[in-house]
N, C-alpha and C. Protein backbone atom coordinates (compact mmCIF):
# COMPACT_ATOMS: atom_id res chain seq x y z
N UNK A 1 -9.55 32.81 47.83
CA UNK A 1 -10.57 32.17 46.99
C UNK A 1 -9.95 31.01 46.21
N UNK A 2 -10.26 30.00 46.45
CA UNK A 2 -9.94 28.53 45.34
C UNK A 2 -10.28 28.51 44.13
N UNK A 3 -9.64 28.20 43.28
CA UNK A 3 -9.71 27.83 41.75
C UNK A 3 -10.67 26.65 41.70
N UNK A 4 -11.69 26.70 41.07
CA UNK A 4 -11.82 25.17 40.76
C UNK A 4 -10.91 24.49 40.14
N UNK A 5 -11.10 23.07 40.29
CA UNK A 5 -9.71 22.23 40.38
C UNK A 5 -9.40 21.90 38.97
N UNK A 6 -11.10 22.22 38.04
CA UNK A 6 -10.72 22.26 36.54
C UNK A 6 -9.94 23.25 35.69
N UNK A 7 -9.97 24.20 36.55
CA UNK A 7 -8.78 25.57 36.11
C UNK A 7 -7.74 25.44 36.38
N UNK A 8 -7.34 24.62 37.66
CA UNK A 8 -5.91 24.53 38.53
C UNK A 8 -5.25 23.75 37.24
N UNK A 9 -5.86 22.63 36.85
CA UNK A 9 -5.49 21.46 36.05
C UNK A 9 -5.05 21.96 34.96
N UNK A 10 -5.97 22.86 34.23
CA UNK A 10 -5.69 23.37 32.92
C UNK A 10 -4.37 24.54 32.69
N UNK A 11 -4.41 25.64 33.90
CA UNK A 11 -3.15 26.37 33.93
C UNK A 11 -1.86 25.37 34.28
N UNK A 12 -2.00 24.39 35.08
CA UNK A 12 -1.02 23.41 35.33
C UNK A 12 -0.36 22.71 33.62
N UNK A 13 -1.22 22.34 32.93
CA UNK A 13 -1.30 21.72 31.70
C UNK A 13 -0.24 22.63 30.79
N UNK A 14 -1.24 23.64 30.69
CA UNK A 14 -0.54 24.81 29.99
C UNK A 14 1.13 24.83 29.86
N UNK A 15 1.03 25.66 31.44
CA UNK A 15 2.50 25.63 32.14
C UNK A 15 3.40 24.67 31.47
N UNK A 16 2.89 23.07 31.75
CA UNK A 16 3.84 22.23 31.23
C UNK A 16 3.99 21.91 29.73
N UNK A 17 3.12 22.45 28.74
CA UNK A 17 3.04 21.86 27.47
C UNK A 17 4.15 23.42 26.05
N UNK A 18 3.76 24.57 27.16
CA UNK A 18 4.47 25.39 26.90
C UNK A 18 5.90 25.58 26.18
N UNK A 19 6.63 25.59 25.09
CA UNK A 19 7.74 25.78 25.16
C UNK A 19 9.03 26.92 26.13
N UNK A 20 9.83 26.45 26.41
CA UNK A 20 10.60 27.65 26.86
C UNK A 20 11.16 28.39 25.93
N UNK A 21 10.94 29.40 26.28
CA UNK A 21 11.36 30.40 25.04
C UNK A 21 12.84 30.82 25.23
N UNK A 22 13.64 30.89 26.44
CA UNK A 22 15.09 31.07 26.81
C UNK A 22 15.47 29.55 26.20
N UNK A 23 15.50 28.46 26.35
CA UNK A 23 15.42 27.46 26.10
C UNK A 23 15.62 27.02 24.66
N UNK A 24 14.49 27.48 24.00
CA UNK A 24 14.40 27.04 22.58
C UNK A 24 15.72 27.91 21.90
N UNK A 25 15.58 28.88 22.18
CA UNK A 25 16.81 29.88 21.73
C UNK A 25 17.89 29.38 21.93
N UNK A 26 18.38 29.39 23.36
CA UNK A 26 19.49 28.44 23.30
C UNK A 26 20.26 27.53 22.71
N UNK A 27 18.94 26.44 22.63
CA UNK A 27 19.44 25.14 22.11
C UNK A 27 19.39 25.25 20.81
N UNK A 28 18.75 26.28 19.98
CA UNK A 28 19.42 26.42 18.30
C UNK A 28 20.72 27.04 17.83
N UNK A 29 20.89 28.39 18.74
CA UNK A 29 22.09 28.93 19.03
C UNK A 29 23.00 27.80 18.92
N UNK A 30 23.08 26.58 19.74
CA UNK A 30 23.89 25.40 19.81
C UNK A 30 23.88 24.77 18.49
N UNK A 31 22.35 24.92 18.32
CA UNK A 31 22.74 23.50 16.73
C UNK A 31 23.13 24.47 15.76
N UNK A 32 23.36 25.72 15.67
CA UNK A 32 24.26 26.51 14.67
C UNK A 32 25.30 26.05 14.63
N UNK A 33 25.35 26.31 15.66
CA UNK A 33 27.14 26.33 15.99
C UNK A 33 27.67 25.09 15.63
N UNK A 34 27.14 24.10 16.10
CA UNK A 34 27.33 22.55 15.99
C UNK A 34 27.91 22.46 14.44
N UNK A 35 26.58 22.78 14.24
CA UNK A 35 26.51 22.62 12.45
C UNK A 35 27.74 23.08 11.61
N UNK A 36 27.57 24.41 11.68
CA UNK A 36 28.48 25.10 11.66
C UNK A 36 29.97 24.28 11.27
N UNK A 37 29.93 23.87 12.54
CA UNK A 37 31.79 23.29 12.92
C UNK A 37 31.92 22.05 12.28
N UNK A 38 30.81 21.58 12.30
CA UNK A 38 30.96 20.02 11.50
C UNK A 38 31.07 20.44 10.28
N UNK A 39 30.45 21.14 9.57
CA UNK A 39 30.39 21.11 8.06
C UNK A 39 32.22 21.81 7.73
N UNK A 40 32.94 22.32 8.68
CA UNK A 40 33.89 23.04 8.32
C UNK A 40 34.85 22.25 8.75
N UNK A 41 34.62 21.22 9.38
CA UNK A 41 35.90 19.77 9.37
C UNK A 41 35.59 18.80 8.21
N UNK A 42 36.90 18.95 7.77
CA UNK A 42 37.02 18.32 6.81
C UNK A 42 36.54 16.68 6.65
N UNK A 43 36.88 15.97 8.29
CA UNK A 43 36.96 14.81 8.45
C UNK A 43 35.38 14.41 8.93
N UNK A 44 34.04 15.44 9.08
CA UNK A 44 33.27 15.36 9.23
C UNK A 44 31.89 15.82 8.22
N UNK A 45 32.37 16.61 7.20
CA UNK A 45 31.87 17.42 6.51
C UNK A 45 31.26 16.38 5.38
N UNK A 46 29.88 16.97 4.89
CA UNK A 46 29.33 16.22 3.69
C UNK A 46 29.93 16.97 1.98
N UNK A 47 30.39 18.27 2.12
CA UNK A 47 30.69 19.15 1.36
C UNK A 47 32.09 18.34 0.38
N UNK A 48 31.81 18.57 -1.48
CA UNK A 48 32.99 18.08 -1.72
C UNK A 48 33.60 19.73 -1.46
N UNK A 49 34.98 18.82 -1.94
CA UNK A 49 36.47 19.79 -1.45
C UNK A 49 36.32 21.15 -2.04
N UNK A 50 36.36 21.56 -3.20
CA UNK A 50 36.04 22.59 -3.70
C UNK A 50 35.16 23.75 -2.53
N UNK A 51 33.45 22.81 -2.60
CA UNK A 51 32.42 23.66 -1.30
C UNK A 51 33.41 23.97 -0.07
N UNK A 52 34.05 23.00 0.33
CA UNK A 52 34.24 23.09 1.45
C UNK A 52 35.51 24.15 2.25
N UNK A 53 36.63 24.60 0.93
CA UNK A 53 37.30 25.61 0.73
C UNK A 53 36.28 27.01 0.87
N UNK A 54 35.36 27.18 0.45
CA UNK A 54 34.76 28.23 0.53
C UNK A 54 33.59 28.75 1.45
N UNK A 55 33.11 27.28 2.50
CA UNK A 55 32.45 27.34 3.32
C UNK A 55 32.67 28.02 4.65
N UNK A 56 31.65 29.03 4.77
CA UNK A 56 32.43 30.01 6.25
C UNK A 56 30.94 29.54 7.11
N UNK A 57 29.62 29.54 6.60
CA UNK A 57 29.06 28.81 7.28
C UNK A 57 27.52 28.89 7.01
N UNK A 58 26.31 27.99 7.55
CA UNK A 58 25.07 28.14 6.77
C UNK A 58 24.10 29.27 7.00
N UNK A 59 23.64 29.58 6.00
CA UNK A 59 22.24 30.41 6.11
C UNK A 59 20.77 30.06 6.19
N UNK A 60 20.74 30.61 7.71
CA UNK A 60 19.70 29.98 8.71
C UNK A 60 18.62 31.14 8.74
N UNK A 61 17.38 30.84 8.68
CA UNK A 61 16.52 32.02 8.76
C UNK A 61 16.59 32.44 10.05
N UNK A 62 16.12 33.19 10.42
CA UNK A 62 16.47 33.79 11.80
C UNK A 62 15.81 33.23 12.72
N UNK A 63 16.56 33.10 14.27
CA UNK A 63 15.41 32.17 15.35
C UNK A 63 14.26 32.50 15.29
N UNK A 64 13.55 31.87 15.62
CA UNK A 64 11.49 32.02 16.25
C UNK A 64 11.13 31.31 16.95
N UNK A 65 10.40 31.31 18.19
CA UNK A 65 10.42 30.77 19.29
C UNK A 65 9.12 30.40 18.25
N UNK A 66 8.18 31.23 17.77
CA UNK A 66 7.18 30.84 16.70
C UNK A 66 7.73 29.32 16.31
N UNK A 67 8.29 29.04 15.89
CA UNK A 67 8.24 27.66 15.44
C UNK A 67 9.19 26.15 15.90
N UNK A 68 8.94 26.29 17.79
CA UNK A 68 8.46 25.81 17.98
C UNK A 68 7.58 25.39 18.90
N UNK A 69 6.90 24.81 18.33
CA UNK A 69 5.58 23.90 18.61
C UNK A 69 4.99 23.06 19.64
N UNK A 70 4.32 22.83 20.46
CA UNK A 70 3.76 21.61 20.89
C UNK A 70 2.97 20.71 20.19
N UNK A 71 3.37 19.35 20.27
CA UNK A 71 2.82 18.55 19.40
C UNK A 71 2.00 17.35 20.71
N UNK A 72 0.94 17.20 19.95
CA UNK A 72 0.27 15.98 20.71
C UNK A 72 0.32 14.64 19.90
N UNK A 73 1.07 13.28 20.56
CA UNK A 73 1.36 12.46 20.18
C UNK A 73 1.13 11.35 19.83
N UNK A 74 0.50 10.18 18.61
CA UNK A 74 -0.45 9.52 18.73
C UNK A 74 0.40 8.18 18.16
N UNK A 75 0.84 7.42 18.84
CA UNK A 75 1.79 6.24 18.89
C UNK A 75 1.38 5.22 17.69
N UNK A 76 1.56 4.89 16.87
CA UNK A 76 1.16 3.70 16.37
C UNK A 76 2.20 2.30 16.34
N UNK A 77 2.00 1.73 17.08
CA UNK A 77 2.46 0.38 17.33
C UNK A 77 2.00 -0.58 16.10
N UNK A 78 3.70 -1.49 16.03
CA UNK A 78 3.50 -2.73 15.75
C UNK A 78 3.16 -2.32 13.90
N UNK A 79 3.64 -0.95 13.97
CA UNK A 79 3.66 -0.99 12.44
C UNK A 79 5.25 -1.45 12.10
N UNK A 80 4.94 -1.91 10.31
CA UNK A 80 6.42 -2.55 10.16
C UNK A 80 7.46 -1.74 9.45
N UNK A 81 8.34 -2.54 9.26
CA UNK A 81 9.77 -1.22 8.82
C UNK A 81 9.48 -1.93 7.22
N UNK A 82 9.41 -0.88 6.59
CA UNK A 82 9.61 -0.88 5.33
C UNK A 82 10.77 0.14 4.71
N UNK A 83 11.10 0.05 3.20
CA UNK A 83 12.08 0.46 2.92
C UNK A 83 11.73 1.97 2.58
N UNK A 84 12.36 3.06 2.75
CA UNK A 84 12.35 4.30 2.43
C UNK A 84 13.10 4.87 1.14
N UNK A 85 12.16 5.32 -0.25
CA UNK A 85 12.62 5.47 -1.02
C UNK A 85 13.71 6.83 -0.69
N UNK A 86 14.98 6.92 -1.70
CA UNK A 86 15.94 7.44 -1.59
C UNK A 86 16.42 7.85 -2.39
N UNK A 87 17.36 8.92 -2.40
CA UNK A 87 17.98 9.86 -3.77
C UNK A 87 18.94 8.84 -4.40
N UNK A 88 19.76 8.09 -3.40
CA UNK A 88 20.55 7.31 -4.32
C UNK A 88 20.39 5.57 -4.29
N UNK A 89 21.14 4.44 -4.36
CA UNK A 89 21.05 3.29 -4.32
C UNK A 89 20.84 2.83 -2.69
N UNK A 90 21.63 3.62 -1.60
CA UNK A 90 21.39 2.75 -0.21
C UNK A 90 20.18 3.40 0.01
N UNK A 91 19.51 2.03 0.70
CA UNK A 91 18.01 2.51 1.24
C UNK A 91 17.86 1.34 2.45
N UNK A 92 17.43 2.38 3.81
CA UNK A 92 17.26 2.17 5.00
C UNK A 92 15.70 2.05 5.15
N UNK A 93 15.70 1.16 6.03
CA UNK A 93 14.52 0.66 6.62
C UNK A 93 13.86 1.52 7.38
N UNK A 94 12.42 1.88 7.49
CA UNK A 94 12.23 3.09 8.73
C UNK A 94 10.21 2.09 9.03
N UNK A 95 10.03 2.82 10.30
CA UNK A 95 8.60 2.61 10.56
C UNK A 95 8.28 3.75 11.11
N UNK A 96 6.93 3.93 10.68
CA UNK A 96 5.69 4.91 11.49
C UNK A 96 6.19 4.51 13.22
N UNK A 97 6.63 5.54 13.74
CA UNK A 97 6.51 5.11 15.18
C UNK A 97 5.36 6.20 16.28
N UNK A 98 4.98 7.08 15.41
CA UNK A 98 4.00 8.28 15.87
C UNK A 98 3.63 9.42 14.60
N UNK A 99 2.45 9.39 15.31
CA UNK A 99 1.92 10.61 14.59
C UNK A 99 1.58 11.51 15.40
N UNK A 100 2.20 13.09 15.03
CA UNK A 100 2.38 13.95 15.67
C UNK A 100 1.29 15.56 15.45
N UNK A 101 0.44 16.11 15.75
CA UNK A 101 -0.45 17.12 15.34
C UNK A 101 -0.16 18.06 16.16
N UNK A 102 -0.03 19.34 15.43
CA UNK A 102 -0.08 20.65 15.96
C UNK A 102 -0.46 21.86 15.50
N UNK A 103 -0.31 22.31 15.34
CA UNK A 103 -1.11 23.97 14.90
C UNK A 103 -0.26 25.29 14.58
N UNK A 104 0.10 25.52 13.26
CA UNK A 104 1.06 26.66 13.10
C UNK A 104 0.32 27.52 12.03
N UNK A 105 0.62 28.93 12.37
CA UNK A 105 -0.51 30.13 11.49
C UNK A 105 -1.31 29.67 11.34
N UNK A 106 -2.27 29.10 12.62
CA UNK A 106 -3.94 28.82 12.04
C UNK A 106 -4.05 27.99 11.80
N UNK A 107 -3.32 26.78 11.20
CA UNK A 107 -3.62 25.60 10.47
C UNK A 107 -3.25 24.36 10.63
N UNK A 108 -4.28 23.51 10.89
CA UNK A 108 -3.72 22.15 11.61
C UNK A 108 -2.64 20.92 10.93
N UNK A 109 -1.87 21.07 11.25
CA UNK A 109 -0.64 20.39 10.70
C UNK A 109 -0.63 18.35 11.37
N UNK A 110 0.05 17.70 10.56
CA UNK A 110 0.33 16.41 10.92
C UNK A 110 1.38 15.73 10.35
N UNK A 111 2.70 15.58 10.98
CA UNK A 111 3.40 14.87 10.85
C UNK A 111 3.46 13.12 11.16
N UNK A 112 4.68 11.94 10.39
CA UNK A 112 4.78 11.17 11.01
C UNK A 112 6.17 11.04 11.28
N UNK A 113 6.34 10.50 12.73
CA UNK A 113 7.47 10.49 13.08
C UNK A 113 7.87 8.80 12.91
N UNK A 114 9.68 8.98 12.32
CA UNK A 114 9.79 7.38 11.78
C UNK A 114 10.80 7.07 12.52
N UNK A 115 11.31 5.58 12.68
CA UNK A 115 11.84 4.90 13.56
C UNK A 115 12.93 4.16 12.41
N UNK A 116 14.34 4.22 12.63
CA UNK A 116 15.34 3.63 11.42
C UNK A 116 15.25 2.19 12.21
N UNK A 117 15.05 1.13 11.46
CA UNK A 117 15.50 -0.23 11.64
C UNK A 117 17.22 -0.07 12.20
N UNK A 118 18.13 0.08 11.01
CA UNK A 118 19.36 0.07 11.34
C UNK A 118 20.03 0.96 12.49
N UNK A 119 19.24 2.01 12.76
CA UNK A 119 19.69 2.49 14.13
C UNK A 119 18.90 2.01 15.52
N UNK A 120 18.22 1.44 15.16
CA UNK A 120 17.34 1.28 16.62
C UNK A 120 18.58 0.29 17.40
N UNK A 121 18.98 -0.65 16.86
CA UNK A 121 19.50 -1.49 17.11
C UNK A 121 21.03 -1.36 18.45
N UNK A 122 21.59 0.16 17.61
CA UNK A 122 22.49 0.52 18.15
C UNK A 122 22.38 1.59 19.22
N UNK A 123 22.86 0.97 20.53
CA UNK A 123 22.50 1.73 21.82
C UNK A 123 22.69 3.13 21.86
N UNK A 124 23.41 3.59 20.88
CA UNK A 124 23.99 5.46 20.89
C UNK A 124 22.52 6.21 20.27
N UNK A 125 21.56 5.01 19.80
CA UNK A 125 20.36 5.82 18.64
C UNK A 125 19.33 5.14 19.29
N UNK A 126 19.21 4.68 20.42
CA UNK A 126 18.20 3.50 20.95
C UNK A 126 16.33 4.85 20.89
N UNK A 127 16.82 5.87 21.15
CA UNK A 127 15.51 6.91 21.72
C UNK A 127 16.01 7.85 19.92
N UNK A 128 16.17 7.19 19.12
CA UNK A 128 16.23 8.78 18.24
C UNK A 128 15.06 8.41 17.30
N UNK A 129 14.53 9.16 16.96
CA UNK A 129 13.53 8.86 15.63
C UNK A 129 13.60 10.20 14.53
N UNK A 130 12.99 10.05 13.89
CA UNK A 130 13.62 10.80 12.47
C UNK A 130 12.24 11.22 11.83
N UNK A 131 12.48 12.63 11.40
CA UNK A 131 11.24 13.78 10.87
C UNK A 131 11.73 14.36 9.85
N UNK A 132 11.49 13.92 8.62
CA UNK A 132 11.73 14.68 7.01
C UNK A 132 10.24 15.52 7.00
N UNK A 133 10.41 16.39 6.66
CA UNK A 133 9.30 16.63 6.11
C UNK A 133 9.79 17.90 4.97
N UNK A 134 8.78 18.10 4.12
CA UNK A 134 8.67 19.62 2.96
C UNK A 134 7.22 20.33 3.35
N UNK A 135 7.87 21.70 2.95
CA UNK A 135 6.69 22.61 3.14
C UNK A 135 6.57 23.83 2.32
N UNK A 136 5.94 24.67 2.42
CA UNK A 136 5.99 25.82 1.13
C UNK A 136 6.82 26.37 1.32
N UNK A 137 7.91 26.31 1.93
CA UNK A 137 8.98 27.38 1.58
C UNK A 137 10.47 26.29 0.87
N UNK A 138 10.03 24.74 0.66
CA UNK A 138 11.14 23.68 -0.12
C UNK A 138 11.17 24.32 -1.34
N UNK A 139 12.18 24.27 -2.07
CA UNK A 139 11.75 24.84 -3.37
C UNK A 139 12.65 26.05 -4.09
N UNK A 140 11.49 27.13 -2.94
CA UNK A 140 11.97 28.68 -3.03
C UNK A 140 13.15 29.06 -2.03
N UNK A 141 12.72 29.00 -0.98
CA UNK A 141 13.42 29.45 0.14
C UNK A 141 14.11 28.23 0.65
N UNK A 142 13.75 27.66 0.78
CA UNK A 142 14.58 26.46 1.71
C UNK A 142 14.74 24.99 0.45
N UNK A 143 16.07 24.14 0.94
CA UNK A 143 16.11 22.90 -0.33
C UNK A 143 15.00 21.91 -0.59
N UNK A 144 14.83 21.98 -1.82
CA UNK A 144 13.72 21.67 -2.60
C UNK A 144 13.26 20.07 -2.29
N UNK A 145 14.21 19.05 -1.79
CA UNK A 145 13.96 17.96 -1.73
C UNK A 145 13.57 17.74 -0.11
N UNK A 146 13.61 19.24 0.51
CA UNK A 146 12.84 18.94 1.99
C UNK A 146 14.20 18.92 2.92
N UNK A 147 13.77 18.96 4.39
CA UNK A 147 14.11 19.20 5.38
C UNK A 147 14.37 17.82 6.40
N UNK A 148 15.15 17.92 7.66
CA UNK A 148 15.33 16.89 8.02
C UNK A 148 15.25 17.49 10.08
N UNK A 149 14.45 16.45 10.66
CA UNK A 149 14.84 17.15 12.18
C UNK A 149 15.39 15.45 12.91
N UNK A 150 15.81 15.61 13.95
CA UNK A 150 15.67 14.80 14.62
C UNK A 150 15.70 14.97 16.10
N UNK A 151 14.56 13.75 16.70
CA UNK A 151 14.02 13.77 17.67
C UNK A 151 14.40 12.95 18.61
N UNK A 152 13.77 13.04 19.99
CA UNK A 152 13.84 11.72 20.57
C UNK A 152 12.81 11.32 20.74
N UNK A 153 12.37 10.05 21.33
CA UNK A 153 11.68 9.37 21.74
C UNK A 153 10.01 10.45 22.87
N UNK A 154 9.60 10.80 22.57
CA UNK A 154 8.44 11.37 23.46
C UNK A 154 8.67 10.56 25.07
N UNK A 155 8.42 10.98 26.18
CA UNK A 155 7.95 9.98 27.57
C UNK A 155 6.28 10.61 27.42
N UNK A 156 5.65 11.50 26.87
CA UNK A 156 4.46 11.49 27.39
C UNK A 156 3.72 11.38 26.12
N UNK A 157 2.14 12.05 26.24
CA UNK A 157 1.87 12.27 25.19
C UNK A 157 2.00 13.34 23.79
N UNK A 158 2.72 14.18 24.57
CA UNK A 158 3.04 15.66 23.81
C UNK A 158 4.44 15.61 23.69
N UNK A 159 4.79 16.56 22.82
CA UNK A 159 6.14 16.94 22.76
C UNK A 159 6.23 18.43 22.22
N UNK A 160 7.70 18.60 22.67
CA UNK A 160 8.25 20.01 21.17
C UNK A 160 9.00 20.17 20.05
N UNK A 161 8.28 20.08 19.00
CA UNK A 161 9.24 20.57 17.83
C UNK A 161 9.52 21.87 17.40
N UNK A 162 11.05 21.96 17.71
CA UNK A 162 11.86 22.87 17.32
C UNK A 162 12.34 22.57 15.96
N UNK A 163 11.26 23.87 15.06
CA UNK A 163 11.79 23.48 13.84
C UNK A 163 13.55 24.53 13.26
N UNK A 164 13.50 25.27 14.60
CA UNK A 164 14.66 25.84 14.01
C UNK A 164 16.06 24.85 13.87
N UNK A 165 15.68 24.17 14.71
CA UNK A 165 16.75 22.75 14.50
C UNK A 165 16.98 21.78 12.71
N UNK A 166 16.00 21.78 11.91
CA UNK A 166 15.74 21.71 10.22
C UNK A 166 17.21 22.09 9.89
N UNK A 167 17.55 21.45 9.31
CA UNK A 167 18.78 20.71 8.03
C UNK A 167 18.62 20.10 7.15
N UNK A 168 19.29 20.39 5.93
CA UNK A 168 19.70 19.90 5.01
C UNK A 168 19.98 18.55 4.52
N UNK A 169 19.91 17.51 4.29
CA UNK A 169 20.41 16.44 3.74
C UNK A 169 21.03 16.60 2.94
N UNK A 170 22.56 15.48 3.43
CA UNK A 170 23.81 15.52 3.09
C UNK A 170 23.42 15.38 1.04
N UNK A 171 22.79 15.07 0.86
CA UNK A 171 22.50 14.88 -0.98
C UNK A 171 22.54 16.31 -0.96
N UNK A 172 21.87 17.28 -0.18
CA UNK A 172 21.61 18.49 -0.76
C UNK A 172 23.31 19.15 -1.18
N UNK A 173 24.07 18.81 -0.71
CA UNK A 173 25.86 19.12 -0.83
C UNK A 173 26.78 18.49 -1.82
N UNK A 174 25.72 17.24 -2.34
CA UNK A 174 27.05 16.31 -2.98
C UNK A 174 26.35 14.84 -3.22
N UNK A 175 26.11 14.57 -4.11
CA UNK A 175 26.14 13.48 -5.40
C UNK A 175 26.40 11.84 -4.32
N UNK A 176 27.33 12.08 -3.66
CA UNK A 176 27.78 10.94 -2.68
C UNK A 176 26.95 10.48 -2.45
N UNK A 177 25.75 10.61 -1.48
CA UNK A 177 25.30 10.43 -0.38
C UNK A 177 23.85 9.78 -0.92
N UNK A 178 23.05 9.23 -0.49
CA UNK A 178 21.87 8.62 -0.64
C UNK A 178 21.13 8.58 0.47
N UNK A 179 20.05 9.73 0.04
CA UNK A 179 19.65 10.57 1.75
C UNK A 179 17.67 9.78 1.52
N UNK A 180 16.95 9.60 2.40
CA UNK A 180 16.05 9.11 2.52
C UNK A 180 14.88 10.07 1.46
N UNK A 181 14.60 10.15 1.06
CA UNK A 181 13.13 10.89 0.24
C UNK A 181 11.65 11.50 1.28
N UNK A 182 11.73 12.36 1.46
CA UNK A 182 10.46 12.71 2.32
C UNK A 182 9.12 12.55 1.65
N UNK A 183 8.44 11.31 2.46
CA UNK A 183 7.22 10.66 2.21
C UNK A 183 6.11 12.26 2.31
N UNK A 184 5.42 11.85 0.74
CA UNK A 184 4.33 12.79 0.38
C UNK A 184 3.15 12.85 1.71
N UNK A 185 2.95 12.18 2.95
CA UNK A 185 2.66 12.55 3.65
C UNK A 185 3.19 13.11 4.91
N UNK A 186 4.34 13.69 4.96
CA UNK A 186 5.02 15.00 5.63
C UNK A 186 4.81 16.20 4.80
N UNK A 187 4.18 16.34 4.03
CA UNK A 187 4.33 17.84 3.21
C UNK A 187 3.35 18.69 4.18
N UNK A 188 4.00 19.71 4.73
CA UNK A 188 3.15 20.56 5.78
C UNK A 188 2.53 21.92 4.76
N UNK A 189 1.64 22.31 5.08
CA UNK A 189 0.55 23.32 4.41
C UNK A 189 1.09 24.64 4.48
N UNK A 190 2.30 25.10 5.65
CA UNK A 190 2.57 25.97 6.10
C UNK A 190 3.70 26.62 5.75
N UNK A 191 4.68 27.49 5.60
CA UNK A 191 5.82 27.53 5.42
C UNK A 191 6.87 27.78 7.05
N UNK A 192 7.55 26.81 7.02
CA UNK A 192 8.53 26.88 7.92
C UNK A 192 9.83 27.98 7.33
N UNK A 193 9.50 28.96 8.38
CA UNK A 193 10.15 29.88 7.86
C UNK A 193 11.65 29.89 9.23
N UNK A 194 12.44 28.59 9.39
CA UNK A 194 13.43 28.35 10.81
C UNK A 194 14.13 27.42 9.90
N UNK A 195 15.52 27.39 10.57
CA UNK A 195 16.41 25.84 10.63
C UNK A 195 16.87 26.99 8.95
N UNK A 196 17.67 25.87 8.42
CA UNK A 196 18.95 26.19 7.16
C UNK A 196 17.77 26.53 6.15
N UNK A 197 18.29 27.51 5.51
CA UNK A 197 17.62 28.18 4.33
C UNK A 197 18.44 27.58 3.09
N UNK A 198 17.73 27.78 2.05
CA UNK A 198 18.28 27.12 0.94
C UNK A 198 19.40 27.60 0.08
N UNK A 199 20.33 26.91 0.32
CA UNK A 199 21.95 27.54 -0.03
C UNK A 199 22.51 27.14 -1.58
N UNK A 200 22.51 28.22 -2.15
CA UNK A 200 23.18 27.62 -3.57
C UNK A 200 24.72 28.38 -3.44
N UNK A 201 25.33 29.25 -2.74
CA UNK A 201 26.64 29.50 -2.58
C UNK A 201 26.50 29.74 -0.43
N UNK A 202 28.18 30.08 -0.63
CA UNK A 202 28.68 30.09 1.01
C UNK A 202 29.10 31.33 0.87
């Protein structure tokens, strides 16, 4: 018996919009670890010296394939780079390069995804774009000045955000650093309960 071809299409859809769940696991397993090792080299680490003597490593809420997401992707072109307010004096240029919608506990969520002037430029960052956002768990559970992911470039109209991939900004460690400010329209409704939890000791 044949499917109509509007069912074939839609389980086809599915199939592809799906996250992998071996997959997603994986690749956070990795950005632990990653993380992990960077923050504990000295020559890579945002931590002053003191933190960084006592750092064995971060506290991450536990994986959830729950969060992540398929996002459907809505491009906005030909917007311009403006400056991104910031915790300290350097401030980088960024643009709207998409807006991203998806659906977590029920509730329709919308991010924008931004594009750095100063990295586009350089071929190692040519596909990266950049996702701050805060949500109800900044604050309490996770650092108060918000979260940080980064992405690549979409090829279609959808994508996946893996929010267990969420970090810290280097300000959240140390006075140094002058980390971008997450624009009051990333504040998600939901609590992201994935990625680094909010660390006041190691």
């Amino acid at each position: 018996m044949k499917l109509p071809i509007l069912i074939l299409l839609l389980v086809a859809y599915q199939t592809q919009a799906q996250p992998d769940s071996t997959a997603i696991v994986r690749e956070s397993k990795n950005f632990q670890q990653e993380l992990n090792k960077s923050y504990k080299n000295k020559k890579t680490s945002p931590l002053n010296p003191t933190d960084l003597r006592k750092f064995k490593q971060h506290d991450f809420f536990p994986i959830s394939t729950n969060y992540a997401v398929t996002a459907k992707v809505t491009l906005t072109p030909s917007t311009p780079y403006k400056p991104m307010p910031a915790t300290g004096p350097i401030v980088n240029n960024y643009r709207a390069y998409a807006l991203v919608d998806f659906e977590l506990d029920g509730k329709p969520c919308q991010l924008t995804l931004y594009q750095s002037k100063e990295l586009s430029s350089n071929p190692a960052y040519h596909d990266h774009l950049f996702l701050p956002f805060t949500d109800l768990t900044s604050g309490s559970e996770s650092y108060g000045g918000g979260r940080y992911l980064d992405v690549k470039i979409p090829e279609g109209d959808t994508m996946i955000l893996n929010f267990n991939l969420a970090y810290n900004p280097y300000c959240a460690y140390s006075n140094r650093y002058s980390c971008p400010r997450v624009p009051s329209n990333n504040d998600l409704p939901v609590a992201i309960k994935a990625g680094v939890r909010f660390e006041s000791a190691y």
